[in-house]
C-alpha atoms as a PDB file:
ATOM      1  CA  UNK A   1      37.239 135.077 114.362  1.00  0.00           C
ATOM      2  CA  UNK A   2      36.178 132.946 117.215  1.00  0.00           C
ATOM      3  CA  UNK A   3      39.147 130.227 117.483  1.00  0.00           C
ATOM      4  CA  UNK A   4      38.168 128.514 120.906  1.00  0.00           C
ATOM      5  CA  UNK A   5      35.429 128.404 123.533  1.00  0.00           C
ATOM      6  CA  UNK A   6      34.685 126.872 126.469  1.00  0.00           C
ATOM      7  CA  UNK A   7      32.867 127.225 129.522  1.00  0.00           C
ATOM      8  CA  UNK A   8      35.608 126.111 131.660  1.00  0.00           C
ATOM      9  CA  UNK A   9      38.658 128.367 132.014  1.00  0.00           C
ATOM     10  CA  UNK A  10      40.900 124.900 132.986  1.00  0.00           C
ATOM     11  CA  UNK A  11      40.302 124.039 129.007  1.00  0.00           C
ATOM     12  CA  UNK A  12      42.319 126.808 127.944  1.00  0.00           C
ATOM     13  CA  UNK A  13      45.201 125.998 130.775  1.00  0.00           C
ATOM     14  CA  UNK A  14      45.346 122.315 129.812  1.00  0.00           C
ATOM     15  CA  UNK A  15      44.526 121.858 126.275  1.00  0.00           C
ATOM     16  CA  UNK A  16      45.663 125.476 124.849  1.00  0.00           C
ATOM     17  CA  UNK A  17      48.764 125.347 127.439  1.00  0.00           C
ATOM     18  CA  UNK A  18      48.408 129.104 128.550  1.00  0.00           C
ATOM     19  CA  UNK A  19      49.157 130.001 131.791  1.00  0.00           C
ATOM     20  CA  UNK A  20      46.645 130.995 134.248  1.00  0.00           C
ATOM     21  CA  UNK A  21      48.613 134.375 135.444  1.00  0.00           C
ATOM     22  CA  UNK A  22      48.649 134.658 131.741  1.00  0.00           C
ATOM     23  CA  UNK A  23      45.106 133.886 130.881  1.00  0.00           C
ATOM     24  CA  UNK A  24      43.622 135.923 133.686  1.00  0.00           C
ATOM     25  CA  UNK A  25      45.475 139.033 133.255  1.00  0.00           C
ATOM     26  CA  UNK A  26      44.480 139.138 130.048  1.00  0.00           C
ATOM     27  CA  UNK A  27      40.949 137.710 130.634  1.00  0.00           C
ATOM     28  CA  UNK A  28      40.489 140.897 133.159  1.00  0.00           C
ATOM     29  CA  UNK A  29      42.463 143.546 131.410  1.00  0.00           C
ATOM     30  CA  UNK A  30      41.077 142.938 127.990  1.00  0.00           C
ATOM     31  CA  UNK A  31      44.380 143.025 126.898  1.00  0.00           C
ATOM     32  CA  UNK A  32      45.523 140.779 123.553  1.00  0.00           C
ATOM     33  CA  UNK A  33      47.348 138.338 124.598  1.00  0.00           C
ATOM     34  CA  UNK A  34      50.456 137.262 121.954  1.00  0.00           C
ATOM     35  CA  UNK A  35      49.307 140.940 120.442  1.00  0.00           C
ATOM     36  CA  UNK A  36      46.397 138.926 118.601  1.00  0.00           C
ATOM     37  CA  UNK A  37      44.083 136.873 120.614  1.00  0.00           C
ATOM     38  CA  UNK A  38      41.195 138.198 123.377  1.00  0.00           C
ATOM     39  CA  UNK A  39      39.767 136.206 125.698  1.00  0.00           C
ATOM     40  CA  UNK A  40      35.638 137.118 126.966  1.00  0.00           C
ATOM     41  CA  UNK A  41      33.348 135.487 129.550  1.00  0.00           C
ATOM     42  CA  UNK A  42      30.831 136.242 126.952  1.00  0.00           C
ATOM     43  CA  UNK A  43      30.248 134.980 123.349  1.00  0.00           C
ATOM     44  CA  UNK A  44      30.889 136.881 120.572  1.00  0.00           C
ATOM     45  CA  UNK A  45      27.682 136.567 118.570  1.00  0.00           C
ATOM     46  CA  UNK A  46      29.527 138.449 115.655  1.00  0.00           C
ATOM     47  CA  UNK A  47      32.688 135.901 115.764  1.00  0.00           C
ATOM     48  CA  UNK A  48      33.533 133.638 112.596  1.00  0.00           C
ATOM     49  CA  UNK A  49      34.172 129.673 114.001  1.00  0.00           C
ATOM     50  CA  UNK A  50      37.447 129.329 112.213  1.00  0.00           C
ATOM     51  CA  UNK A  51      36.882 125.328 112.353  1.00  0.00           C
ATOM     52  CA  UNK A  52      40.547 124.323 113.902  1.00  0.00           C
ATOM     53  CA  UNK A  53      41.136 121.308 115.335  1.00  0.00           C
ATOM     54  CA  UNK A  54      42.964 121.430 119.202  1.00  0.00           C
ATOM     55  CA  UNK A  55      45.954 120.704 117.828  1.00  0.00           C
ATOM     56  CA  UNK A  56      45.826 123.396 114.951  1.00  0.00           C
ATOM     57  CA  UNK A  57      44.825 125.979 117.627  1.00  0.00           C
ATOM     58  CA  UNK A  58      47.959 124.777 119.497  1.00  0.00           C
ATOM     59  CA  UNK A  59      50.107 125.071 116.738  1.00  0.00           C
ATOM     60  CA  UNK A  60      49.051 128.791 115.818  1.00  0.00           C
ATOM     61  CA  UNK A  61      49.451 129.461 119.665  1.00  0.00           C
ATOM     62  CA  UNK A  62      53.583 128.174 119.165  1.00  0.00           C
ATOM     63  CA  UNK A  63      53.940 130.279 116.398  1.00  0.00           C
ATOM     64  CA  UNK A  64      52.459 133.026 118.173  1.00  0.00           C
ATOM     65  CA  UNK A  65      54.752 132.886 120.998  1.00  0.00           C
ATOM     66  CA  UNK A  66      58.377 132.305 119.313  1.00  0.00           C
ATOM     67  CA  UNK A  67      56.989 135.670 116.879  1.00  0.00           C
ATOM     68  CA  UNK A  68      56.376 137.441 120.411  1.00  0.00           C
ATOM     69  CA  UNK A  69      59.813 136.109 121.589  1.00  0.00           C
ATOM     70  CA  UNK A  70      61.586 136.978 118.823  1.00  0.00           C
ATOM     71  CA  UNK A  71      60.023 140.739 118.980  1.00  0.00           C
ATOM     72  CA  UNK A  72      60.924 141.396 122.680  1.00  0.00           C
ATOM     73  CA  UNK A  73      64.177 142.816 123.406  1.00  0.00           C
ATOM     74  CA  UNK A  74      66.598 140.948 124.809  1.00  0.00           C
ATOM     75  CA  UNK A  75      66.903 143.635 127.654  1.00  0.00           C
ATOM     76  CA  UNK A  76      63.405 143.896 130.017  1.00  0.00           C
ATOM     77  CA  UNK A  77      63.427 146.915 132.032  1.00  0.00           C
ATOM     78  CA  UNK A  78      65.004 144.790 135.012  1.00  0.00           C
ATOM     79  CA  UNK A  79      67.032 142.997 133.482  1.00  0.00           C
ATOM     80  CA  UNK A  80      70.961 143.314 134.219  1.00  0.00           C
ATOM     81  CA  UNK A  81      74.029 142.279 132.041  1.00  0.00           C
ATOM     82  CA  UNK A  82      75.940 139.704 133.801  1.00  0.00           C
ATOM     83  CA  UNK A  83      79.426 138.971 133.006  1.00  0.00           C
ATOM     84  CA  UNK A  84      81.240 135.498 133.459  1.00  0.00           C
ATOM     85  CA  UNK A  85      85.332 135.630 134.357  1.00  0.00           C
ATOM     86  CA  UNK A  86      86.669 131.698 133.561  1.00  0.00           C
ATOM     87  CA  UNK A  87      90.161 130.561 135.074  1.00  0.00           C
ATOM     88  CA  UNK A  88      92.036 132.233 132.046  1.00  0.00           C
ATOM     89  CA  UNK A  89      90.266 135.631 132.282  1.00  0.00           C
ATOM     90  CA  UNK A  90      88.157 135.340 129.248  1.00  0.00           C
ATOM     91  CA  UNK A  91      84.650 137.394 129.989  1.00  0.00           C
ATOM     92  CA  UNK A  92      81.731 136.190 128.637  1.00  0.00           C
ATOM     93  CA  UNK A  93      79.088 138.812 128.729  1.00  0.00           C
ATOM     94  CA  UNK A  94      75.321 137.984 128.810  1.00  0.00           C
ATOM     95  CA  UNK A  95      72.338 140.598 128.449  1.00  0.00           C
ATOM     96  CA  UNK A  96      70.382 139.291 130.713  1.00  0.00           C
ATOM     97  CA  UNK A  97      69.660 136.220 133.310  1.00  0.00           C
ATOM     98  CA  UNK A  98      67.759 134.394 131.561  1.00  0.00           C
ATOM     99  CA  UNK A  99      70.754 134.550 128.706  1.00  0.00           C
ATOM    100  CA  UNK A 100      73.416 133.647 130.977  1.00  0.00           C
ATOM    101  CA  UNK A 101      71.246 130.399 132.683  1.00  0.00           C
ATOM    102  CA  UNK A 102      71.037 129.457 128.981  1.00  0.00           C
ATOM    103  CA  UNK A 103      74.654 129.316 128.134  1.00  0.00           C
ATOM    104  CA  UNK A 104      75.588 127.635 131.213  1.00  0.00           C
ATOM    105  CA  UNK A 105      72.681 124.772 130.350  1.00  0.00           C
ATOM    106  CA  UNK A 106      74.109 124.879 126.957  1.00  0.00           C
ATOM    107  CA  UNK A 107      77.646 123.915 128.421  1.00  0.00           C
ATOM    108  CA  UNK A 108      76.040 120.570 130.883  1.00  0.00           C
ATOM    109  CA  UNK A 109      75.188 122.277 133.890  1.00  0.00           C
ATOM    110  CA  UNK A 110      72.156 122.157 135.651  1.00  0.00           C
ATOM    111  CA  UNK A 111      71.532 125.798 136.536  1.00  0.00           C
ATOM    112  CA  UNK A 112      69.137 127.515 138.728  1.00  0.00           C
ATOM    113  CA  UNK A 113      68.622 131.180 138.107  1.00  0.00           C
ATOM    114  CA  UNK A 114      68.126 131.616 142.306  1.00  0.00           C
ATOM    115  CA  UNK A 115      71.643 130.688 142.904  1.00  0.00           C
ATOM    116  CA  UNK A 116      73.085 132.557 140.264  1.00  0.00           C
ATOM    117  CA  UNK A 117      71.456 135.610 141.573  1.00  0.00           C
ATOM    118  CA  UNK A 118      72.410 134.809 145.300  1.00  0.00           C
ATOM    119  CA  UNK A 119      76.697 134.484 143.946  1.00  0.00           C
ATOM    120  CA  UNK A 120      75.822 137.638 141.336  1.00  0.00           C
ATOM    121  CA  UNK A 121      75.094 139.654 144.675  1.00  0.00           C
ATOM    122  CA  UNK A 122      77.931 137.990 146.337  1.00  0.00           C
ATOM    123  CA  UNK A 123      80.615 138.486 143.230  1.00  0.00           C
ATOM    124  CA  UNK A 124      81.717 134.934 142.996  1.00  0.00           C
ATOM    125  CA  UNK A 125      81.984 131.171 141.795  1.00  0.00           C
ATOM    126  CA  UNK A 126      79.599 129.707 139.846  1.00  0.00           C
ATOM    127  CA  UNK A 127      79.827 126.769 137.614  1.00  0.00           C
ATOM    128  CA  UNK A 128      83.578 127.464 137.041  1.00  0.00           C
ATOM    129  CA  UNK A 129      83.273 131.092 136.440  1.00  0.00           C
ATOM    130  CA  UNK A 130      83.652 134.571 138.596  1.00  0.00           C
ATOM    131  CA  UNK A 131      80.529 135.952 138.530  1.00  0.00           C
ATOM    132  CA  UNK A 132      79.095 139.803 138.185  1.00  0.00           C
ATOM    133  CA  UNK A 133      76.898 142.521 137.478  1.00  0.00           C
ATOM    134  CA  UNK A 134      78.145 144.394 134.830  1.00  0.00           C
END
């Protein structure tokens, strides 16, 4: 099924929103990218137009990527638990970074995942809260 083409890689960065780390690696590894979709330098002669519109191409491509979100586990290979202390000793424990940044937007603050690492490695404030590795 051929859902896009172009002959300039900046349409699928701008109008299809995809990254270019994204796009390339993909692009060069032949890998799928969101498990379904490959990207070629070269048309598909055999391809299907599936006749979408920009915007229904987009909208497949959103529902694509909170599936792929929703099937990755919570826990990358790198990732770390982190663990929150507040001034009355209740932990708050967070599988990962990213989770922890979340909950602390979530709560009004404006949090930047640099700093959190720099007092993680430093075991102390942020935002109100002792902060750790677990």
């Amino acid at each position: 099924m051929l859902y896009y083409s172009s002959v300039r890689q900046t349409d699928f960065l701008d109008l299809l929103k995809i990254s270019h780390t994204t796009f390339t690696k993909h692009l060069s590894k032949g890998t799928l990218y969101l498990d379904k979709f490959s990207f070629s330098r070269e048309l598909v002669e055999s391809a299907v137009p599936a006749n979408l519109t920009v915007q229904e191409i987009l909208d497949l491509l959103v529902r694509g990527r909170i599936e792929s979100n929703i099937n990755k586990s919570d826990l990358g290979p790198l990732a770390k638990s982190v663990i929150f202390t507040d001034n009355k000793g209740v932990e708050l424990e967070f599988p990962s970074l990213g989770k922890a940044i979340q909950f602390l937007r979530s709560q009004g603050h404006k949090a930047d995942q640099r700093v959190l690492v720099k007092r993680l490695e430093e075991a102390s404030d942020y935002k109100g809260y002792y902060v750790k590795y677990k």
